[in-house]
C-alpha atoms as a PDB file:
ATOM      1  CA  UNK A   1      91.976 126.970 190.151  1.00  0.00           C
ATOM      2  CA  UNK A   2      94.899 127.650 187.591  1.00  0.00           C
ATOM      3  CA  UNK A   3      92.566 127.355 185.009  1.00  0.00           C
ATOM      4  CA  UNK A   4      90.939 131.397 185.816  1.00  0.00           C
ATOM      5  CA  UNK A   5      92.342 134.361 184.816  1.00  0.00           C
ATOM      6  CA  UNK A   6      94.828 136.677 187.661  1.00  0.00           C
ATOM      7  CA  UNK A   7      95.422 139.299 188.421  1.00  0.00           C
ATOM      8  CA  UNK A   8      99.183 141.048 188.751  1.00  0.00           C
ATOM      9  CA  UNK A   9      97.790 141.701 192.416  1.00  0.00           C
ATOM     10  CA  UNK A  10      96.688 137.626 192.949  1.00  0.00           C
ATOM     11  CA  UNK A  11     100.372 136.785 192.065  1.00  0.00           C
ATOM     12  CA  UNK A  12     101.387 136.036 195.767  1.00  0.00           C
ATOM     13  CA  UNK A  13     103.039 133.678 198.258  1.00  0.00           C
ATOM     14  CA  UNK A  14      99.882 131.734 198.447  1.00  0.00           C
ATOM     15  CA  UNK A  15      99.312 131.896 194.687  1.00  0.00           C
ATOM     16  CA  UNK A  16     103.457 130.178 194.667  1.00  0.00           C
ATOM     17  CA  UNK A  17     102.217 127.468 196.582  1.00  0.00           C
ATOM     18  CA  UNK A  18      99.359 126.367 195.020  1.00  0.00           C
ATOM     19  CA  UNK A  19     101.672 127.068 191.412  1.00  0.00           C
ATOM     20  CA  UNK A  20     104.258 124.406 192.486  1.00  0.00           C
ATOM     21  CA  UNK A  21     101.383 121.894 193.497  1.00  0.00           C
ATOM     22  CA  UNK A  22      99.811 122.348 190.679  1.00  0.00           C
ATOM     23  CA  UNK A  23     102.809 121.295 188.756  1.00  0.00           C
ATOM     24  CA  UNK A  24     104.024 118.615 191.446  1.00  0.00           C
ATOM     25  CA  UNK A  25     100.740 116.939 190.213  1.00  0.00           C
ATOM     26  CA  UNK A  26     101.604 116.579 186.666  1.00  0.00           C
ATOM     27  CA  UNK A  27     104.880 115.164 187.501  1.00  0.00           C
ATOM     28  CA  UNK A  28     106.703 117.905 186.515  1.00  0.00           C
ATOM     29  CA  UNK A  29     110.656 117.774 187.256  1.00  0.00           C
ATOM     30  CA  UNK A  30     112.175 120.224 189.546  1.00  0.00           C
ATOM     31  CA  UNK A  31     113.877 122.219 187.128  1.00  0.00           C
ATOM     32  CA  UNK A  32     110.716 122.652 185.174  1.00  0.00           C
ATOM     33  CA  UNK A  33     108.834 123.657 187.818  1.00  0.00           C
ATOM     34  CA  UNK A  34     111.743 126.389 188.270  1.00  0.00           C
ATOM     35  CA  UNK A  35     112.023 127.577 184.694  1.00  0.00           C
ATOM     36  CA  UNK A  36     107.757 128.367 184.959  1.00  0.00           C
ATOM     37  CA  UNK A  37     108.290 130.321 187.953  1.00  0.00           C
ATOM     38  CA  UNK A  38     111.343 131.923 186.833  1.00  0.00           C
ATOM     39  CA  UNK A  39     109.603 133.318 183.758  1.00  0.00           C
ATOM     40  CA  UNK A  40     106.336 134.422 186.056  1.00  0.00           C
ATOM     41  CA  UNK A  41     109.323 136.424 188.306  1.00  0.00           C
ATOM     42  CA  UNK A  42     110.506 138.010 184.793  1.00  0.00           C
ATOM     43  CA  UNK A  43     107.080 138.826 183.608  1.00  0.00           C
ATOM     44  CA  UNK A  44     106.500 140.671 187.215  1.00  0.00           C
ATOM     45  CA  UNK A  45     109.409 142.230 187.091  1.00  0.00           C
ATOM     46  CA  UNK A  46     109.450 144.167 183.820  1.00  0.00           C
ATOM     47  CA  UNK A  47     105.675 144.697 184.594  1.00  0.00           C
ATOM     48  CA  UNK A  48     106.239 146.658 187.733  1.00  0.00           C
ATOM     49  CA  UNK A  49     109.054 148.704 186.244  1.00  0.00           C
ATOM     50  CA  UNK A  50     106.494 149.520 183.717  1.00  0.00           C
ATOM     51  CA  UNK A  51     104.390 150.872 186.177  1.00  0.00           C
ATOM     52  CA  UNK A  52     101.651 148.427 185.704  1.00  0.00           C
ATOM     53  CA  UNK A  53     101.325 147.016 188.969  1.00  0.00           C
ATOM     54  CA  UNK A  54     103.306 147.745 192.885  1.00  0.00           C
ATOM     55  CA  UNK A  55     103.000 143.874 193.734  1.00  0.00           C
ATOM     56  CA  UNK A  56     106.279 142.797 195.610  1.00  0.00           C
ATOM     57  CA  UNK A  57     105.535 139.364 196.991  1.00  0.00           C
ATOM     58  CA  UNK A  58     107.471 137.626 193.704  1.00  0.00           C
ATOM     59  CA  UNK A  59     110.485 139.260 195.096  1.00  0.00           C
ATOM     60  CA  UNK A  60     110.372 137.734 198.677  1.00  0.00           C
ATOM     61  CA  UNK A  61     112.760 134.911 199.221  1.00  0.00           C
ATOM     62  CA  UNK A  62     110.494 132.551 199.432  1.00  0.00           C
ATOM     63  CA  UNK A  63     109.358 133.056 195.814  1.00  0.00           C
ATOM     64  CA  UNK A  64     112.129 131.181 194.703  1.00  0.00           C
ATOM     65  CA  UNK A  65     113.267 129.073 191.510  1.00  0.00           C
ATOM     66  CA  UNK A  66     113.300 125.135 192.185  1.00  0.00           C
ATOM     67  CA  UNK A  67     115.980 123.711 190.666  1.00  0.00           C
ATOM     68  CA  UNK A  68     118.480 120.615 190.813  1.00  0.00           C
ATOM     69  CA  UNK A  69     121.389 119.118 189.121  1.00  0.00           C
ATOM     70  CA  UNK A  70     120.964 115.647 190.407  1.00  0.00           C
ATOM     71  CA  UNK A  71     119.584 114.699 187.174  1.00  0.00           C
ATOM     72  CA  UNK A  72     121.738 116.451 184.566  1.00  0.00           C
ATOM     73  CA  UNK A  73     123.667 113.800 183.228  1.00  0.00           C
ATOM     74  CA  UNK A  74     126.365 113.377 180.803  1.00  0.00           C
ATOM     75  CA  UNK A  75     127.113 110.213 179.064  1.00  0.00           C
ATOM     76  CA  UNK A  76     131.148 109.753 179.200  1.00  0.00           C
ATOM     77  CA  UNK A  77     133.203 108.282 176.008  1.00  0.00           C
ATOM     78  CA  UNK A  78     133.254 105.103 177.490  1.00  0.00           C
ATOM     79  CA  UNK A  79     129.263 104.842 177.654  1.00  0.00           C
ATOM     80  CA  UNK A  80     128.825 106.539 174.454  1.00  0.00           C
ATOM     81  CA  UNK A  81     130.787 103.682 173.323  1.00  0.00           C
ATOM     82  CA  UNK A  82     129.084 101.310 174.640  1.00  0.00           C
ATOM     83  CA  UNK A  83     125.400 102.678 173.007  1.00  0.00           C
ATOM     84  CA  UNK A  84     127.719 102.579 169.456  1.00  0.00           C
ATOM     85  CA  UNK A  85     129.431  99.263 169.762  1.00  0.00           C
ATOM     86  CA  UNK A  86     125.550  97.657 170.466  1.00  0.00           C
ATOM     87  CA  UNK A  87     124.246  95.538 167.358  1.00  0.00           C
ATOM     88  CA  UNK A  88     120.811  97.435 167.343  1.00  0.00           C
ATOM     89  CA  UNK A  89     119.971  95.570 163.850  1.00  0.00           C
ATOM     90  CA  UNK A  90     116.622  93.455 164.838  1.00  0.00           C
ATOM     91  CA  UNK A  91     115.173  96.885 166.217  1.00  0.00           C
ATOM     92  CA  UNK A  92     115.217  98.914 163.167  1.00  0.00           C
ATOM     93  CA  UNK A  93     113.662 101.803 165.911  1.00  0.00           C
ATOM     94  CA  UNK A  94     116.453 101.418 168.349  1.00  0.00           C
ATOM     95  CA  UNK A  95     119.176 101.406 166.059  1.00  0.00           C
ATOM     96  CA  UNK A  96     117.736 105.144 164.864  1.00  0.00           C
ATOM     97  CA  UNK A  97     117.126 106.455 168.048  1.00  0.00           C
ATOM     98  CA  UNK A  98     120.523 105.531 168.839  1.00  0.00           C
ATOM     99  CA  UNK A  99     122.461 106.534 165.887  1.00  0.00           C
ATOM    100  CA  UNK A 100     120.458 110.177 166.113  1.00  0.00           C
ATOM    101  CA  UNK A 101     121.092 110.446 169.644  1.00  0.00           C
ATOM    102  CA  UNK A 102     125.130 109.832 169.102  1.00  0.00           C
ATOM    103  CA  UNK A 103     124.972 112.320 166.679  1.00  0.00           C
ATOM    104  CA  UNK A 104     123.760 114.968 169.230  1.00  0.00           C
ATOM    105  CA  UNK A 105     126.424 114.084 171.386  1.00  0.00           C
ATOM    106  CA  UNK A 106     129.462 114.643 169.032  1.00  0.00           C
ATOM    107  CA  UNK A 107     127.337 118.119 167.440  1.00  0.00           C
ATOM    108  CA  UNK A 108     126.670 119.345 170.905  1.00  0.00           C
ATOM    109  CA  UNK A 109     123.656 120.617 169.404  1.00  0.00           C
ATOM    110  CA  UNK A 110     119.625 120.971 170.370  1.00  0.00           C
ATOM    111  CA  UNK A 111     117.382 118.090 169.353  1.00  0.00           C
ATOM    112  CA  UNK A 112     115.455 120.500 167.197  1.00  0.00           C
ATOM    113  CA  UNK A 113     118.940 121.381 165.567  1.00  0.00           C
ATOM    114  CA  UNK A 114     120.778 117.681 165.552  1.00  0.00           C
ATOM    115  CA  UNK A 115     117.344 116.284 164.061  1.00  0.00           C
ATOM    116  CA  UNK A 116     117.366 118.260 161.325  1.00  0.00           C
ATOM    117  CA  UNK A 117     121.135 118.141 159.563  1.00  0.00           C
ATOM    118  CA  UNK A 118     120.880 117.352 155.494  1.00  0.00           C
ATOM    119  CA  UNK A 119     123.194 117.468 152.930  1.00  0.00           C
ATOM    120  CA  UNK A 120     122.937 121.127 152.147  1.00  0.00           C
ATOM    121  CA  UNK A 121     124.094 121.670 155.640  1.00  0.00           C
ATOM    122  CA  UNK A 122     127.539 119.843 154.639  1.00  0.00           C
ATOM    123  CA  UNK A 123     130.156 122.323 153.583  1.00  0.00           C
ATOM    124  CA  UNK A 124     134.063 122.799 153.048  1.00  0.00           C
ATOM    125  CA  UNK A 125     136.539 125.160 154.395  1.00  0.00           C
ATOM    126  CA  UNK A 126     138.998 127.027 152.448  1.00  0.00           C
ATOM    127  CA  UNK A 127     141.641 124.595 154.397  1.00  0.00           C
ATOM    128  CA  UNK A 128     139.537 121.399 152.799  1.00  0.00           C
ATOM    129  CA  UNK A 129     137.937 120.181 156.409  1.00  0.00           C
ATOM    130  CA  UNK A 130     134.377 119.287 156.346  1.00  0.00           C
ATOM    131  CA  UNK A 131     132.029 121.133 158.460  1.00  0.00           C
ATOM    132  CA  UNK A 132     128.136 121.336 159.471  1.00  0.00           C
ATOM    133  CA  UNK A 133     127.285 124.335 158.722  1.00  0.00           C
ATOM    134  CA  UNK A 134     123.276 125.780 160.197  1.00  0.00           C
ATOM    135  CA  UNK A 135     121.554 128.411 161.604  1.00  0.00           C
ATOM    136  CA  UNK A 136     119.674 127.349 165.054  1.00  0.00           C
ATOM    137  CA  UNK A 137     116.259 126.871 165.221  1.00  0.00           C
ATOM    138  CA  UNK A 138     116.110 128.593 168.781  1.00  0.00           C
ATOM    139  CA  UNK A 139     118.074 131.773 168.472  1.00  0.00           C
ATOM    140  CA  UNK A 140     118.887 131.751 164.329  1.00  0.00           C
ATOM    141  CA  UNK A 141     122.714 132.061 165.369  1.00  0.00           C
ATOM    142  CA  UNK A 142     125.339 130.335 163.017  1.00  0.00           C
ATOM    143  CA  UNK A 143     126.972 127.809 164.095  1.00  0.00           C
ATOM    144  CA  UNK A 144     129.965 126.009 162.552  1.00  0.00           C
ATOM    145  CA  UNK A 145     130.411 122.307 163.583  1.00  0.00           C
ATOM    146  CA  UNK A 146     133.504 120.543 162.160  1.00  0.00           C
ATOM    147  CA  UNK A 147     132.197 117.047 161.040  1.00  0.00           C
ATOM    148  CA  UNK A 148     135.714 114.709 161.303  1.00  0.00           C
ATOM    149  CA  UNK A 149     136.640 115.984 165.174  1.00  0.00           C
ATOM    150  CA  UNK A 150     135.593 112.804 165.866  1.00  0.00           C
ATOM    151  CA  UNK A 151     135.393 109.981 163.831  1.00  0.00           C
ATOM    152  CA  UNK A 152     131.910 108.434 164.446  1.00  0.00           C
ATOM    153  CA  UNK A 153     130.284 111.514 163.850  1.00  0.00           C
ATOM    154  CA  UNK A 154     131.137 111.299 160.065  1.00  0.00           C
ATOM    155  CA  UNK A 155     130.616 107.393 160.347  1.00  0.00           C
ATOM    156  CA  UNK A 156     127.050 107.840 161.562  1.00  0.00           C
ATOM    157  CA  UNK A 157     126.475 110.951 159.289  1.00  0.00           C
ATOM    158  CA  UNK A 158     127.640 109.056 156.092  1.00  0.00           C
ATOM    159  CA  UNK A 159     125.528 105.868 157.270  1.00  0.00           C
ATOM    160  CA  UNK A 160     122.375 107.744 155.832  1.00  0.00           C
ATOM    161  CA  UNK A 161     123.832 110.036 153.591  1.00  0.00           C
ATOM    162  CA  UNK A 162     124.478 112.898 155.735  1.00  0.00           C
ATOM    163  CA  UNK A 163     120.646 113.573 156.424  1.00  0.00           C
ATOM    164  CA  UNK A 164     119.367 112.444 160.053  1.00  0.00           C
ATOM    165  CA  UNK A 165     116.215 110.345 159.846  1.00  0.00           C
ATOM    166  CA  UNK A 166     113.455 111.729 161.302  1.00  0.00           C
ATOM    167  CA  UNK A 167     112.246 110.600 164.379  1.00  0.00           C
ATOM    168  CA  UNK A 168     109.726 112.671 167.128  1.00  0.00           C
ATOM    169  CA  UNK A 169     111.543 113.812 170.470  1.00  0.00           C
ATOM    170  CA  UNK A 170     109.461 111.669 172.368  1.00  0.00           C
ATOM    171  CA  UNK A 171     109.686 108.539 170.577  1.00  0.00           C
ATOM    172  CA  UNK A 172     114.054 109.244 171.422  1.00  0.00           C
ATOM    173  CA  UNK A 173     113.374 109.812 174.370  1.00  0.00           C
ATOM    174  CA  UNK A 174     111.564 106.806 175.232  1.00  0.00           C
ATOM    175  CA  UNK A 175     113.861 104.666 173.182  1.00  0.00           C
ATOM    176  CA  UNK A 176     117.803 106.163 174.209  1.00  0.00           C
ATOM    177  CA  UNK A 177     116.770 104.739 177.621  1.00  0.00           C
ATOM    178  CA  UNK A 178     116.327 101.326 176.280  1.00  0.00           C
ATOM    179  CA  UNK A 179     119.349 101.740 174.535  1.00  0.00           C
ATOM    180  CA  UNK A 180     120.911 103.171 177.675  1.00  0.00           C
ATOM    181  CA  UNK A 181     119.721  99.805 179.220  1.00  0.00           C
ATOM    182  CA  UNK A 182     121.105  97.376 176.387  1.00  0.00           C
ATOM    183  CA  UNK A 183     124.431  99.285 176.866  1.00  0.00           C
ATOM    184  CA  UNK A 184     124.550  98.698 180.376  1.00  0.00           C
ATOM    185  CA  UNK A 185     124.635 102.329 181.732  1.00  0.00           C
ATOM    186  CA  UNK A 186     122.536 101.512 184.604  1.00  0.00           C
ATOM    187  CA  UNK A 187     124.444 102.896 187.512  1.00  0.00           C
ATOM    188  CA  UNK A 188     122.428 104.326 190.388  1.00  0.00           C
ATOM    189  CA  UNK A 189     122.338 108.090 190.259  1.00  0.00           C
ATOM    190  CA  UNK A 190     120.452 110.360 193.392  1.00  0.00           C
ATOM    191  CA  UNK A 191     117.912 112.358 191.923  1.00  0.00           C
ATOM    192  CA  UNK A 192     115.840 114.867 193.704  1.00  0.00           C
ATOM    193  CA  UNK A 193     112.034 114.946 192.980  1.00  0.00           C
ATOM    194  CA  UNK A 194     109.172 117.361 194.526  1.00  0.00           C
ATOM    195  CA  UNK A 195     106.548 115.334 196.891  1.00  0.00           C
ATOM    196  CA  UNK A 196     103.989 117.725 198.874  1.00  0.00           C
ATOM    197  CA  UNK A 197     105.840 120.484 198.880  1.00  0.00           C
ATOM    198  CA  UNK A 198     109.170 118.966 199.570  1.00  0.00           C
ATOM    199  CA  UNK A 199     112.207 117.907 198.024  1.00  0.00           C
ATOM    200  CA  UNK A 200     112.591 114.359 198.529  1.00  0.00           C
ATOM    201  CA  UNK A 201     115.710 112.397 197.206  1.00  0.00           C
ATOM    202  CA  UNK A 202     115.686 108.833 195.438  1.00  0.00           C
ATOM    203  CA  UNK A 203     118.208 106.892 193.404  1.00  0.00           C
ATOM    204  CA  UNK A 204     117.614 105.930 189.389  1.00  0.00           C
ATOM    205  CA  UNK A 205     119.530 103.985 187.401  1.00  0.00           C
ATOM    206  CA  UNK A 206     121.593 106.282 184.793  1.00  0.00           C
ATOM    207  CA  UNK A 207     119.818 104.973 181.533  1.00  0.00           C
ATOM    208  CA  UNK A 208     116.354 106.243 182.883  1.00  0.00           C
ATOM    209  CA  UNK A 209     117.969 109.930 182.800  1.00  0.00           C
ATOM    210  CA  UNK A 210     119.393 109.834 179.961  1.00  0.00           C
ATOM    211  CA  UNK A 211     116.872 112.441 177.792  1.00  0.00           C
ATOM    212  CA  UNK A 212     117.426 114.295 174.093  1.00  0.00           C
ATOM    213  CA  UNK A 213     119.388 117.157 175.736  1.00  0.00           C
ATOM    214  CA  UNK A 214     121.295 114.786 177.322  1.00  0.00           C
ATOM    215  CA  UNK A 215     123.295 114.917 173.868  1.00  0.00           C
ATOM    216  CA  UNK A 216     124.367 118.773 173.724  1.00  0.00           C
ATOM    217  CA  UNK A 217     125.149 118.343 177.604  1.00  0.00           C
ATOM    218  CA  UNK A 218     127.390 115.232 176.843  1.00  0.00           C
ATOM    219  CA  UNK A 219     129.080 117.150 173.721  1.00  0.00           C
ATOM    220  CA  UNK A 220     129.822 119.537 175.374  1.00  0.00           C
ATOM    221  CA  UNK A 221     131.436 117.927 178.611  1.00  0.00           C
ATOM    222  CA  UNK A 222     133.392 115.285 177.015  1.00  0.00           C
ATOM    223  CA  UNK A 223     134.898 118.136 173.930  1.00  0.00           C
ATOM    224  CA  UNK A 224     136.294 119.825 177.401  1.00  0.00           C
ATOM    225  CA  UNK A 225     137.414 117.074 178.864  1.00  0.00           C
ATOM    226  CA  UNK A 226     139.303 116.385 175.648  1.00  0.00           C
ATOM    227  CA  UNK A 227     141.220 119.987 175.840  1.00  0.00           C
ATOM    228  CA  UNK A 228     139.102 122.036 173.564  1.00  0.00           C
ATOM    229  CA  UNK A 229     139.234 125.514 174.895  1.00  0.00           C
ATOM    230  CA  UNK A 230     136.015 126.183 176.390  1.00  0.00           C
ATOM    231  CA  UNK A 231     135.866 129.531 173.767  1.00  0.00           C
ATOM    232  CA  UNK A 232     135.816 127.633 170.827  1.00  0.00           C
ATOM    233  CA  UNK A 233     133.519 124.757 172.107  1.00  0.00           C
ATOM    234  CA  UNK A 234     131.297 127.986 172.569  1.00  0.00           C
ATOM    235  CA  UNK A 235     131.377 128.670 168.961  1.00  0.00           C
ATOM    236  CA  UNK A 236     130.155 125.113 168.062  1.00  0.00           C
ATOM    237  CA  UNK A 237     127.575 125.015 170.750  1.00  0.00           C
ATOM    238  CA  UNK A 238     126.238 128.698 169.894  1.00  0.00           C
ATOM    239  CA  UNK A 239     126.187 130.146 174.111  1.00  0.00           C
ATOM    240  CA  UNK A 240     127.607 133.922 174.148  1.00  0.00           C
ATOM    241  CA  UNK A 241     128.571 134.024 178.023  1.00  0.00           C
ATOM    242  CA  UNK A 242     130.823 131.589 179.601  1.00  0.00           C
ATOM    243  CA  UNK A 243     128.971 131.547 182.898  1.00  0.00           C
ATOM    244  CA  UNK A 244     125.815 129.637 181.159  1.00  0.00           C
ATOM    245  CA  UNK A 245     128.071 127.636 178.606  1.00  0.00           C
ATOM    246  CA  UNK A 246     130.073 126.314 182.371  1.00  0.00           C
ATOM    247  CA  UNK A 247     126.140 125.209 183.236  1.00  0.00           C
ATOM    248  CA  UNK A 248     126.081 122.522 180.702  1.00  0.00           C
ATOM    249  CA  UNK A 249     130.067 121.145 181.943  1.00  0.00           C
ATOM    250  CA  UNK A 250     129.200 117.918 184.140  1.00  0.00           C
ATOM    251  CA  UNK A 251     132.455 117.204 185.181  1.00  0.00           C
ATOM    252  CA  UNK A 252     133.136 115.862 188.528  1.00  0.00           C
ATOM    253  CA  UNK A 253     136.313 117.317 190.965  1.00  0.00           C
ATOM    254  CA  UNK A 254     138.132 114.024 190.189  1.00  0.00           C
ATOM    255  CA  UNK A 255     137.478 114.504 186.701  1.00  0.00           C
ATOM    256  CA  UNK A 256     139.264 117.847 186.953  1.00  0.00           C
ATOM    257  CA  UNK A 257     141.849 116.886 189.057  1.00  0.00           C
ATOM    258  CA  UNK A 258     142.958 114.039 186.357  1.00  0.00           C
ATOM    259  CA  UNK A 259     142.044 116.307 183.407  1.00  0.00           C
ATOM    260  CA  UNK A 260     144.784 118.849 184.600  1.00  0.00           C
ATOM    261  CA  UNK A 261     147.259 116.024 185.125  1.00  0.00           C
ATOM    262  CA  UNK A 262     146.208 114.848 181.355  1.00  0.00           C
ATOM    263  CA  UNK A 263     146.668 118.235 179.552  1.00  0.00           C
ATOM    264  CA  UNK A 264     148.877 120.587 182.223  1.00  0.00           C
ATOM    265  CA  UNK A 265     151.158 118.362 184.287  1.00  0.00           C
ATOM    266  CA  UNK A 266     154.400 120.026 184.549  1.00  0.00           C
ATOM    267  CA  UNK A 267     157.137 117.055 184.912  1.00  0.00           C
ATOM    268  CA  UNK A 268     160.419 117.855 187.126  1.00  0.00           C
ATOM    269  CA  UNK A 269     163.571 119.140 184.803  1.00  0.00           C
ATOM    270  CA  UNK A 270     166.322 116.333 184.194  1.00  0.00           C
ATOM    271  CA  UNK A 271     169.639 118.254 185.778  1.00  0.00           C
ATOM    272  CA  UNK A 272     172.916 117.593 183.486  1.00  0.00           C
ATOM    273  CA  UNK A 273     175.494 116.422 185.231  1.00  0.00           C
ATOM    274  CA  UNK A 274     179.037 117.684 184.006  1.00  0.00           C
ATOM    275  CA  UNK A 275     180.734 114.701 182.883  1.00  0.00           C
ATOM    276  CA  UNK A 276     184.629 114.256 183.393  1.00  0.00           C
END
């Protein structure tokens, strides 16, 4: 059935259901599913202003965009620890999937940016810091990453002489969860999942959600958590509103609630006493 050409006119509330079953049955997340129907809503949209077609069933509510953030993880310091401190030498695989991975999470980069760091992209500032320096495969935007914010990111980059070993997404993402698994980041996290039309909700354990853009959310998260003002963690990640760059913050309301005691806790004023 999705295999036949439609219409602007066949795009309807029937056509939606039969759209998200189709995808249901590959297995597609939630969030997928969403980001399919959310461009076939954008494509009928500027289609009808152009006077192409007067269809207005993709603008009923019940045309809407699945989506979920059960499943968008972050790994915190403490697990991305873990993954670093793990003796990964036997499994030559593992220990590059790994290492790659880490240095997604302290870049806050895309795979198909983090993957792809050399030498050339190594640079100095006038004030003698080294920085990554590269222009983003998805929207060509500079960005400027200082290499020694954190320590293991210069560690792992200097480990193969600042040029990431190549390794296919997939083959990452079927190995970080291993690694996930060695490191023992196996808590049980509610995910929600499509069945028949429904959202249904199951637990996973942590390591089986951890993903290659698991990394840029991660770097992100845990560069905010450490007090870098969201602007300039902006300029490293390469978003240009604040309301999408907030998307990729998984930080929990106890996180936030110790982060401000952290960074902004205002302590009572000692009161001098006069002295006689």
């Amino acid at each position: 059935e999705m295999h036949r050409k439609f219409n602007y006119e066949d795009i309807t509330i029937d056509f939606y259901d039969q759209y998200v079953q189709f995808f249901n049955k590959k297995d597609y997340s939630l969030n997928t599913i969403g980001r399919h129907i959310k461009n076939l809503k954008t494509i009928m949209k500027i289609s009808k202003e152009e006077g192409l077609h007067s269809n207005t069933e993709p603008e009923r509510k019940k045309f809407k965009i699945l989506k979920t953030d059960s499943d968008q993880i972050y790994l915190n310091e403490d697990e991305l620890t873990s993954m670093y401190n793990l003796d990964l030498s036997e499994d030559k695989e593992k220990e590059i999937a790994r290492d790659v991975f880490l240095i997604g999470c302290y870049t806050a980069l895309r795979f198909s940016d983090y993957s792809r760091i050399k030498k050339d992209n190594i640079r100095t500032t006038a004030q003698g810091n080294k920085v990554i320096t590269m222009f983003t495969k998805k929207t060509g935007e500079q960005v400027i990453i200082p290499l020694e914010w954190h320590w293991r990111l210069d560690e792992l980059l200097k480990k193969y002489d600042y040029t990431v070993p190549k390794i296919w997404e997939q083959k990452l993402n079927q190995k970080i969860k291993l690694v996930g698994k060695d490191a023992k980041i196996t808590e049980p996290i509610e995910i929600e999942q499509l069945k028949g039309g429904l959202k249904v909700k199951s637990t996973a354990p942590k390591c089986q959600l951890i993903k290659t853009h698991t990394a840029r959310r991660s770097g992100a998260t845990n560069m905010y958590k450490y007090g870098i003002p969201a602007i300039d963690i902006m300029k490293i990640t390469g978003h240009k509103k604040e309301s999408n760059f907030m998307l990729y913050i998984k930080q929990s309301k106890e996180e936030t609630a110790d982060r401000i005691i952290t960074l902004f806790k205002i302590h009572k004023p000692i009161l001098k006493t006069n002295m006689k």
